[in-house]
PDB file of N, CA and C in Angstrom:
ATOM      1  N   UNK A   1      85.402   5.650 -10.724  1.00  0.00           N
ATOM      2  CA  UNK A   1      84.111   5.218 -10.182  1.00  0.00           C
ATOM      3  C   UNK A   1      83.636   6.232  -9.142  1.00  0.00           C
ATOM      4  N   UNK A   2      82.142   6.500  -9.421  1.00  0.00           N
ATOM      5  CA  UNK A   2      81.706   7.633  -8.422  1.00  0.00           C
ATOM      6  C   UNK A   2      81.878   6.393  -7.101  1.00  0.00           C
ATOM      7  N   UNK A   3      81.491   7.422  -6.026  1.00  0.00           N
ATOM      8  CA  UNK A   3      80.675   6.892  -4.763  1.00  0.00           C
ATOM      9  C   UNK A   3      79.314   7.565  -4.758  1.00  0.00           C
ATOM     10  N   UNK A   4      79.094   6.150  -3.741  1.00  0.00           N
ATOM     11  CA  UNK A   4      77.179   5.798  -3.551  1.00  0.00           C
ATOM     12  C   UNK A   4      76.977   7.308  -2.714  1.00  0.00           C
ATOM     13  N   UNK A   5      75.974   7.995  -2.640  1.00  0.00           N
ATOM     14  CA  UNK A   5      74.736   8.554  -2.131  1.00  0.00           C
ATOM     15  C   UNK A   5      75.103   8.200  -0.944  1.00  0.00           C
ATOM     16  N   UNK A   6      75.589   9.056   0.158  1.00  0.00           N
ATOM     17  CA  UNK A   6      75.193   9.215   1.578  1.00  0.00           C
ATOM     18  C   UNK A   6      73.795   8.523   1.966  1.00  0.00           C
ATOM     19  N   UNK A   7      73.307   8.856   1.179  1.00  0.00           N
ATOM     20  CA  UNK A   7      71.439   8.675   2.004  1.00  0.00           C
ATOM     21  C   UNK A   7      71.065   7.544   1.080  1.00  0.00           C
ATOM     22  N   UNK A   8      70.878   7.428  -0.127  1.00  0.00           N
ATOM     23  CA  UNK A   8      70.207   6.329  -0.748  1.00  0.00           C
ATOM     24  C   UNK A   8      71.336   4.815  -1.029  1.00  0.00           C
ATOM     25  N   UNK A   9      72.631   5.331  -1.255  1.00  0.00           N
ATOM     26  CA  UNK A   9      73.775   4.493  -1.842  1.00  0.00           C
ATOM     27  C   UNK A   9      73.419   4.430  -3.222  1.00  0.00           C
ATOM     28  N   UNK A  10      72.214   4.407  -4.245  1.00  0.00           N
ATOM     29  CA  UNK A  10      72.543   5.164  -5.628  1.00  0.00           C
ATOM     30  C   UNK A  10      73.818   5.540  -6.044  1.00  0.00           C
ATOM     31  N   UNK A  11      74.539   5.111  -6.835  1.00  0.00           N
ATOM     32  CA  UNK A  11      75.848   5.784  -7.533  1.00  0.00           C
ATOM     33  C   UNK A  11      75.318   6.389  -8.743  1.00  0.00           C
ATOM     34  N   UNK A  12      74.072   5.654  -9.304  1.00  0.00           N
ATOM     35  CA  UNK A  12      74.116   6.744 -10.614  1.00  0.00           C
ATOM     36  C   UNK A  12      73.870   8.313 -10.750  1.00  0.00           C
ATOM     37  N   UNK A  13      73.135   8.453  -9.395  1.00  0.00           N
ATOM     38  CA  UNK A  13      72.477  10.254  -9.825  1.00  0.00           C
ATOM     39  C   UNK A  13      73.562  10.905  -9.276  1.00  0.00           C
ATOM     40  N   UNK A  14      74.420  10.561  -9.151  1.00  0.00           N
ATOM     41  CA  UNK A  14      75.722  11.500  -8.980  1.00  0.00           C
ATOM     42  C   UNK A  14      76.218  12.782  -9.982  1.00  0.00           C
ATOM     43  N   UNK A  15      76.283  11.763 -11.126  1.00  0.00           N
ATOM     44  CA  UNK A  15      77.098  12.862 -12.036  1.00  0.00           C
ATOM     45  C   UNK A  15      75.773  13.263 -12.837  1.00  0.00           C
ATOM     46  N   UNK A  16      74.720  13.249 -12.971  1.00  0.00           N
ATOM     47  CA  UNK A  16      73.499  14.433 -13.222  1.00  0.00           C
ATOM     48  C   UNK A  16      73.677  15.298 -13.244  1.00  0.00           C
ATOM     49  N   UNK A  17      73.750  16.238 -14.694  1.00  0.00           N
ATOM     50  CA  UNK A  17      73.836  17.432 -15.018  1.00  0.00           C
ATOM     51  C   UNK A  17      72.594  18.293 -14.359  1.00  0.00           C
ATOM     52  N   UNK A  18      72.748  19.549 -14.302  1.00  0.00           N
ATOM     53  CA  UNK A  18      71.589  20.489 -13.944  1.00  0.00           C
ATOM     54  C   UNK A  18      70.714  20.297 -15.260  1.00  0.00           C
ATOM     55  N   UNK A  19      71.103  20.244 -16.896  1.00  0.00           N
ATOM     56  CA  UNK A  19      70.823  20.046 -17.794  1.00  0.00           C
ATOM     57  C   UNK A  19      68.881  18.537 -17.593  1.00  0.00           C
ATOM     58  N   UNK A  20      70.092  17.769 -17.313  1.00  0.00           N
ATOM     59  CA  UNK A  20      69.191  16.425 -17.051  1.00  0.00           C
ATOM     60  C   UNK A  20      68.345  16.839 -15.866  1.00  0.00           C
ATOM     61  N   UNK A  21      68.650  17.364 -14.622  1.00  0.00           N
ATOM     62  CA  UNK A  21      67.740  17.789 -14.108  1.00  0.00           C
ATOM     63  C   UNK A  21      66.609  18.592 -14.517  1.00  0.00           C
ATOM     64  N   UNK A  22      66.494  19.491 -15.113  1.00  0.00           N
ATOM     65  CA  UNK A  22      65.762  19.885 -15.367  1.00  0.00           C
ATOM     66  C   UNK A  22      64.777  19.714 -16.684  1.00  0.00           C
ATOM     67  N   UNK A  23      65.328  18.729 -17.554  1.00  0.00           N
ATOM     68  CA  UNK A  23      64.627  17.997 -18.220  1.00  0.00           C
ATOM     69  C   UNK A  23      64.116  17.285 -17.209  1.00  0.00           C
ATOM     70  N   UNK A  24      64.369  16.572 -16.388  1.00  0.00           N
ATOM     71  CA  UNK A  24      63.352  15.368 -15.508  1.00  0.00           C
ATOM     72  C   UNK A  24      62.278  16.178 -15.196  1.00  0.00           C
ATOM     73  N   UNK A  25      62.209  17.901 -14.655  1.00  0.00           N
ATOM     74  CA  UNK A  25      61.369  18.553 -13.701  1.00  0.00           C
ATOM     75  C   UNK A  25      60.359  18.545 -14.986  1.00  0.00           C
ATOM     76  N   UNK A  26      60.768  19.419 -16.388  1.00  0.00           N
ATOM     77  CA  UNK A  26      60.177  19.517 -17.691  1.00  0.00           C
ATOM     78  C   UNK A  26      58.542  18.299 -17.322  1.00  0.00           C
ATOM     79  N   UNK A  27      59.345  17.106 -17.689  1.00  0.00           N
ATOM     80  CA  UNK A  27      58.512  15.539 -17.551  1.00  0.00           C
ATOM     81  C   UNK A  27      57.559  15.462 -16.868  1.00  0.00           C
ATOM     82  N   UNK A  28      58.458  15.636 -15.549  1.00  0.00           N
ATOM     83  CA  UNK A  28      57.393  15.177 -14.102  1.00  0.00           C
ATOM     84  C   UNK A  28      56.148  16.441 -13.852  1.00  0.00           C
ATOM     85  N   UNK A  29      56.861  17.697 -13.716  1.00  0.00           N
ATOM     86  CA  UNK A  29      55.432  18.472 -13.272  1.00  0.00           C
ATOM     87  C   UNK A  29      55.711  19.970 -14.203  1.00  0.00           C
ATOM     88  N   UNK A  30      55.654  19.487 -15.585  1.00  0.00           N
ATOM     89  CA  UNK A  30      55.774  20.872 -16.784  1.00  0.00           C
ATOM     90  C   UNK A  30      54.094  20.775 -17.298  1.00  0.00           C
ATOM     91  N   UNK A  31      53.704  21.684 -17.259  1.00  0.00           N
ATOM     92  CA  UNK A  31      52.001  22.232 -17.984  1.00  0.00           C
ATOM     93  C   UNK A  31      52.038  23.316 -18.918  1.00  0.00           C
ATOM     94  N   UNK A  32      52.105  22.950 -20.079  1.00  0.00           N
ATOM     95  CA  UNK A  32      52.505  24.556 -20.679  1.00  0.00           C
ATOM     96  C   UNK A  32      51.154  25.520 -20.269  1.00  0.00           C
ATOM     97  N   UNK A  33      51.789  26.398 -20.024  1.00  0.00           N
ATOM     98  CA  UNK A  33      50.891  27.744 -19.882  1.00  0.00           C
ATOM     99  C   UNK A  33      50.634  27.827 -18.331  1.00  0.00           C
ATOM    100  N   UNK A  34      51.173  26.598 -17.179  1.00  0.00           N
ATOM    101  CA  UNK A  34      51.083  26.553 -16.087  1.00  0.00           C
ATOM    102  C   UNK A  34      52.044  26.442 -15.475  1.00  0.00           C
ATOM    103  N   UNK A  35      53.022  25.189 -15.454  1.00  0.00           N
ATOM    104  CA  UNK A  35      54.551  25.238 -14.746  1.00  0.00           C
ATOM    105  C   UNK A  35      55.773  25.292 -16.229  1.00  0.00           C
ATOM    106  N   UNK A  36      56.434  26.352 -16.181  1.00  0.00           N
ATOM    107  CA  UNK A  36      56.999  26.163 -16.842  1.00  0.00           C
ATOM    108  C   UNK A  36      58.757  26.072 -16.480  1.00  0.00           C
ATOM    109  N   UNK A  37      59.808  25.540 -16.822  1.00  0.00           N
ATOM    110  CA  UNK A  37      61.143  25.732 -16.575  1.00  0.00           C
ATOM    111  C   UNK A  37      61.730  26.242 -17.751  1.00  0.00           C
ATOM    112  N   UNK A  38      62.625  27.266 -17.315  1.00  0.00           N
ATOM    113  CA  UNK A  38      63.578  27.825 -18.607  1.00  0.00           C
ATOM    114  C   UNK A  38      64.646  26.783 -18.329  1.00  0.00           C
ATOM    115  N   UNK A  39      65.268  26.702 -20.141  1.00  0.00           N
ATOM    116  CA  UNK A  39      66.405  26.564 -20.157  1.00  0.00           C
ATOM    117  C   UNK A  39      67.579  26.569 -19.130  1.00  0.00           C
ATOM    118  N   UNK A  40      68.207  27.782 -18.346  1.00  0.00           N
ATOM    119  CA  UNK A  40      69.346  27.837 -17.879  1.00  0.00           C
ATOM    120  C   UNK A  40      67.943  28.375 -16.214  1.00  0.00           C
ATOM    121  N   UNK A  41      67.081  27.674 -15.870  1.00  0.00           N
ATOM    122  CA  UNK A  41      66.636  27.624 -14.683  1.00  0.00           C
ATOM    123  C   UNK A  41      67.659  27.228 -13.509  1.00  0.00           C
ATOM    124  N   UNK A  42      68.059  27.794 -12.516  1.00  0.00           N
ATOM    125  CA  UNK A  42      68.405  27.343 -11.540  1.00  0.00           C
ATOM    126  C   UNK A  42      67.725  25.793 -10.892  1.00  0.00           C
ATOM    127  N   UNK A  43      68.900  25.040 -10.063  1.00  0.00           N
ATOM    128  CA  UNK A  43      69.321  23.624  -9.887  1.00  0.00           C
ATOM    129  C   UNK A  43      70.020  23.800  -8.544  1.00  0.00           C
ATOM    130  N   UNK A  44      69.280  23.482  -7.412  1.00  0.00           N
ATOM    131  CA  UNK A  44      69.733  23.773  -6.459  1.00  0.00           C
ATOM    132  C   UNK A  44      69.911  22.286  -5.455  1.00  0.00           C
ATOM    133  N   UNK A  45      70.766  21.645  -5.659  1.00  0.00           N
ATOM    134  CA  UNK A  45      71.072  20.209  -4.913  1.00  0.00           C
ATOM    135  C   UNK A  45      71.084  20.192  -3.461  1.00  0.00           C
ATOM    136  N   UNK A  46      70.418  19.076  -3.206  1.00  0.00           N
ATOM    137  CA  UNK A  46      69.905  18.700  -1.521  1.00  0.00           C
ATOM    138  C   UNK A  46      71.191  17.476  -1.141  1.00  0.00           C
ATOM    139  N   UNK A  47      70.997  17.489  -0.385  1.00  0.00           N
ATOM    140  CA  UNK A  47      71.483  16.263   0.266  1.00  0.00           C
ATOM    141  C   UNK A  47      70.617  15.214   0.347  1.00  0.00           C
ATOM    142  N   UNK A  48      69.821  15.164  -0.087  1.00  0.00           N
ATOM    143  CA  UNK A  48      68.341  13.971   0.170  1.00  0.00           C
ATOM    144  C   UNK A  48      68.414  13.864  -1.487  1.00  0.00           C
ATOM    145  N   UNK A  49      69.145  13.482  -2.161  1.00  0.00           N
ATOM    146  CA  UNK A  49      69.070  12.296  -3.312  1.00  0.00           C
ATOM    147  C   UNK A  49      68.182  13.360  -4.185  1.00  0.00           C
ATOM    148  N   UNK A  50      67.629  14.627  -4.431  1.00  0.00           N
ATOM    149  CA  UNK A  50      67.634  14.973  -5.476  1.00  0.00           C
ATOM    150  C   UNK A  50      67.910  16.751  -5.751  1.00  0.00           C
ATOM    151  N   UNK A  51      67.139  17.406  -6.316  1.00  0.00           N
ATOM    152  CA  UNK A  51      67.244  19.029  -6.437  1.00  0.00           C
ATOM    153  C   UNK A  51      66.122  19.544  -5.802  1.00  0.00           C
ATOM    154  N   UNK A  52      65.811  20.929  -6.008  1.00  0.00           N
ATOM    155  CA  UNK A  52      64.985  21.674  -6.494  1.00  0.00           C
ATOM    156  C   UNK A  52      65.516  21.961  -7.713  1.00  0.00           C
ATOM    157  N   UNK A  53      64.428  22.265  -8.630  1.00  0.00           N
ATOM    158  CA  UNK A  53      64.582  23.118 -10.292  1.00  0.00           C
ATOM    159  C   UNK A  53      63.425  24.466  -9.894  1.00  0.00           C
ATOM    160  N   UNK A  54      64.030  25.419 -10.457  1.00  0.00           N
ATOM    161  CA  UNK A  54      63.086  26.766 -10.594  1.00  0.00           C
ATOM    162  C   UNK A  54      62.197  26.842 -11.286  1.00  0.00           C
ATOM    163  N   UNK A  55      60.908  27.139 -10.933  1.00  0.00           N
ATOM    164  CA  UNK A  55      60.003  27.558 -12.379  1.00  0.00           C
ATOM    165  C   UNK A  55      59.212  28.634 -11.993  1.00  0.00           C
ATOM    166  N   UNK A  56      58.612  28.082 -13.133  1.00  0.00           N
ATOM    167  CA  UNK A  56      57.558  29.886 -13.488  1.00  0.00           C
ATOM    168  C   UNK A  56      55.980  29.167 -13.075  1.00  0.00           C
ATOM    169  N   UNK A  57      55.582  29.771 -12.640  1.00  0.00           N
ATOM    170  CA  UNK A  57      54.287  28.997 -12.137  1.00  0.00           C
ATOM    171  C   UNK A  57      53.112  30.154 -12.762  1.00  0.00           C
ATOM    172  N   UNK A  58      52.152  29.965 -13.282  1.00  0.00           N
ATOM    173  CA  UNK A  58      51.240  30.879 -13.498  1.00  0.00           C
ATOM    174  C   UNK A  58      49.773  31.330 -12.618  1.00  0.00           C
ATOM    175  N   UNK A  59      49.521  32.241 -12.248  1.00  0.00           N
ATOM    176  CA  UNK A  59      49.160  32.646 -11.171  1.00  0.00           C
ATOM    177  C   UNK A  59      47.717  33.493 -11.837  1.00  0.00           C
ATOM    178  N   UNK A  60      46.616  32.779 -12.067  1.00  0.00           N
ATOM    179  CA  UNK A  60      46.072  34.068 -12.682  1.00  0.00           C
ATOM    180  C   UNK A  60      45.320  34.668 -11.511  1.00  0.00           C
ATOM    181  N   UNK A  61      44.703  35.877 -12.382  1.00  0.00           N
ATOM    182  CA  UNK A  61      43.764  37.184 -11.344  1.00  0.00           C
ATOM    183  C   UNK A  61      42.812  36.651 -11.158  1.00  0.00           C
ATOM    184  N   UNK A  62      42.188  36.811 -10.126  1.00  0.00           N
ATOM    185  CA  UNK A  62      40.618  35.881  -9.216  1.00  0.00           C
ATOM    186  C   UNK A  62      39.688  36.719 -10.265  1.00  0.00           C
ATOM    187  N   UNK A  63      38.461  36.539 -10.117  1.00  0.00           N
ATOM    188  CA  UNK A  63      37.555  36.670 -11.232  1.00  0.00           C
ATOM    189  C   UNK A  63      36.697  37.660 -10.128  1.00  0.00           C
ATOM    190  N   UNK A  64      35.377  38.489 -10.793  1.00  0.00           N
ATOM    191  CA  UNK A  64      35.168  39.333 -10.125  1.00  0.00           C
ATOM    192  C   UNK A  64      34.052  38.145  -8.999  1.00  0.00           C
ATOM    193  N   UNK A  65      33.528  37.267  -9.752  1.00  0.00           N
ATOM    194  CA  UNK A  65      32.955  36.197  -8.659  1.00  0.00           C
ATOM    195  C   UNK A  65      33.582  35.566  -7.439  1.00  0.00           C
ATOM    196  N   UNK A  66      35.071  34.893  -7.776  1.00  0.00           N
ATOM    197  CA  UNK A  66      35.738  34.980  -6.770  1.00  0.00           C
ATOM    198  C   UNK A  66      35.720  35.819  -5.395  1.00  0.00           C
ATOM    199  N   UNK A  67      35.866  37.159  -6.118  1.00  0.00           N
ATOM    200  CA  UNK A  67      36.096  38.456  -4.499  1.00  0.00           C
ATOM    201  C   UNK A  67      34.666  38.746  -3.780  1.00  0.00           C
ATOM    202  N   UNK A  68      33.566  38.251  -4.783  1.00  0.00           N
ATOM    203  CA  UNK A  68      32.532  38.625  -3.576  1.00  0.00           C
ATOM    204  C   UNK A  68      31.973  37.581  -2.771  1.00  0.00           C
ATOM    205  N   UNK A  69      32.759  36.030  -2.560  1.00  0.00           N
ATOM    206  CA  UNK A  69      32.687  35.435  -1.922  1.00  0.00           C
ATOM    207  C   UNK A  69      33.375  35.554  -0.863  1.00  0.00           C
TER     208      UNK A  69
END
Protein backbone atom coordinates (compact mmCIF):
# COMPACT_ATOMS: atom_id res chain seq x y z
CA UNK A 1 0.00 0.00 0.00
CA UNK A 2 1.29 3.44 -1.12
CA UNK A 3 1.15 6.38 1.40
CA UNK A 4 -1.16 9.47 1.18
CA UNK A 5 0.30 12.79 -0.38
CA UNK A 6 2.07 14.99 2.16
CA UNK A 7 -0.11 17.89 0.96
CA UNK A 8 -3.40 16.49 -0.38
CA UNK A 9 -3.45 12.76 1.46
CA UNK A 10 -4.52 11.37 -2.18
CA UNK A 11 -2.89 7.87 -2.30
CA UNK A 12 -3.78 7.37 -5.82
CA UNK A 13 -1.47 9.87 -7.83
CA UNK A 14 1.39 8.32 -6.33
CA UNK A 15 2.38 5.66 -8.57
CA UNK A 16 1.59 7.88 -11.92
CA UNK A 17 3.75 7.15 -14.59
CA UNK A 18 5.47 10.18 -16.45
CA UNK A 19 3.69 8.16 -19.34
CA UNK A 20 0.09 9.01 -17.73
CA UNK A 21 1.29 12.28 -17.00
CA UNK A 22 1.71 13.38 -19.92
CA UNK A 23 -1.17 11.95 -21.53
CA UNK A 24 -3.25 14.03 -18.84
CA UNK A 25 -1.11 17.37 -20.12
CA UNK A 26 -1.97 15.89 -24.03
CA UNK A 27 -6.04 16.29 -22.68
CA UNK A 28 -5.97 19.25 -20.55
CA UNK A 29 -3.98 21.96 -22.57
CA UNK A 30 -2.77 19.99 -26.16
CA UNK A 31 -3.82 22.28 -29.50
CA UNK A 32 -2.37 20.71 -32.38
CA UNK A 33 -0.32 23.12 -34.21
CA UNK A 34 -0.19 25.15 -30.79
CA UNK A 35 0.79 23.19 -27.52
CA UNK A 36 2.20 20.26 -28.34
CA UNK A 37 3.96 17.30 -25.97
CA UNK A 38 6.34 14.69 -27.34
CA UNK A 39 6.27 11.34 -26.47
CA UNK A 40 9.39 10.94 -24.10
CA UNK A 41 8.73 14.93 -22.98
CA UNK A 42 10.22 15.60 -19.75
CA UNK A 43 8.03 15.16 -16.23
CA UNK A 44 9.28 17.10 -13.65
CA UNK A 45 7.40 16.31 -10.08
CA UNK A 46 6.49 19.01 -7.43
CA UNK A 47 5.73 18.45 -4.15
CA UNK A 48 2.26 20.17 -4.53
CA UNK A 49 0.29 17.02 -5.82
CA UNK A 50 1.22 17.28 -9.42
CA UNK A 51 4.13 17.86 -12.38
CA UNK A 52 5.19 20.07 -14.85
CA UNK A 53 5.17 18.25 -18.50
CA UNK A 54 7.37 19.97 -21.29
CA UNK A 55 6.03 21.25 -24.44
CA UNK A 56 6.46 22.85 -27.58
CA UNK A 57 4.47 25.91 -27.70
CA UNK A 58 4.16 27.68 -31.08
CA UNK A 59 5.23 31.10 -31.31
CA UNK A 60 4.48 32.71 -34.58
CA UNK A 61 6.28 35.96 -36.31
CA UNK A 62 4.22 39.34 -35.60
CA UNK A 63 2.83 40.45 -38.90
CA UNK A 64 4.15 43.51 -40.60
CA UNK A 65 0.86 45.36 -38.99
CA UNK A 66 1.73 44.27 -35.70
CA UNK A 67 5.39 46.26 -35.69
CA UNK A 68 4.03 49.50 -36.80
CA UNK A 69 1.90 49.73 -33.90
Amino acid sequence: MTEPCKNCGWEEHMPMTDGWMRSAARDQYGREGEIEIDDRAIVSRGDDCGAYVAAWVWVPFPTTEKLET
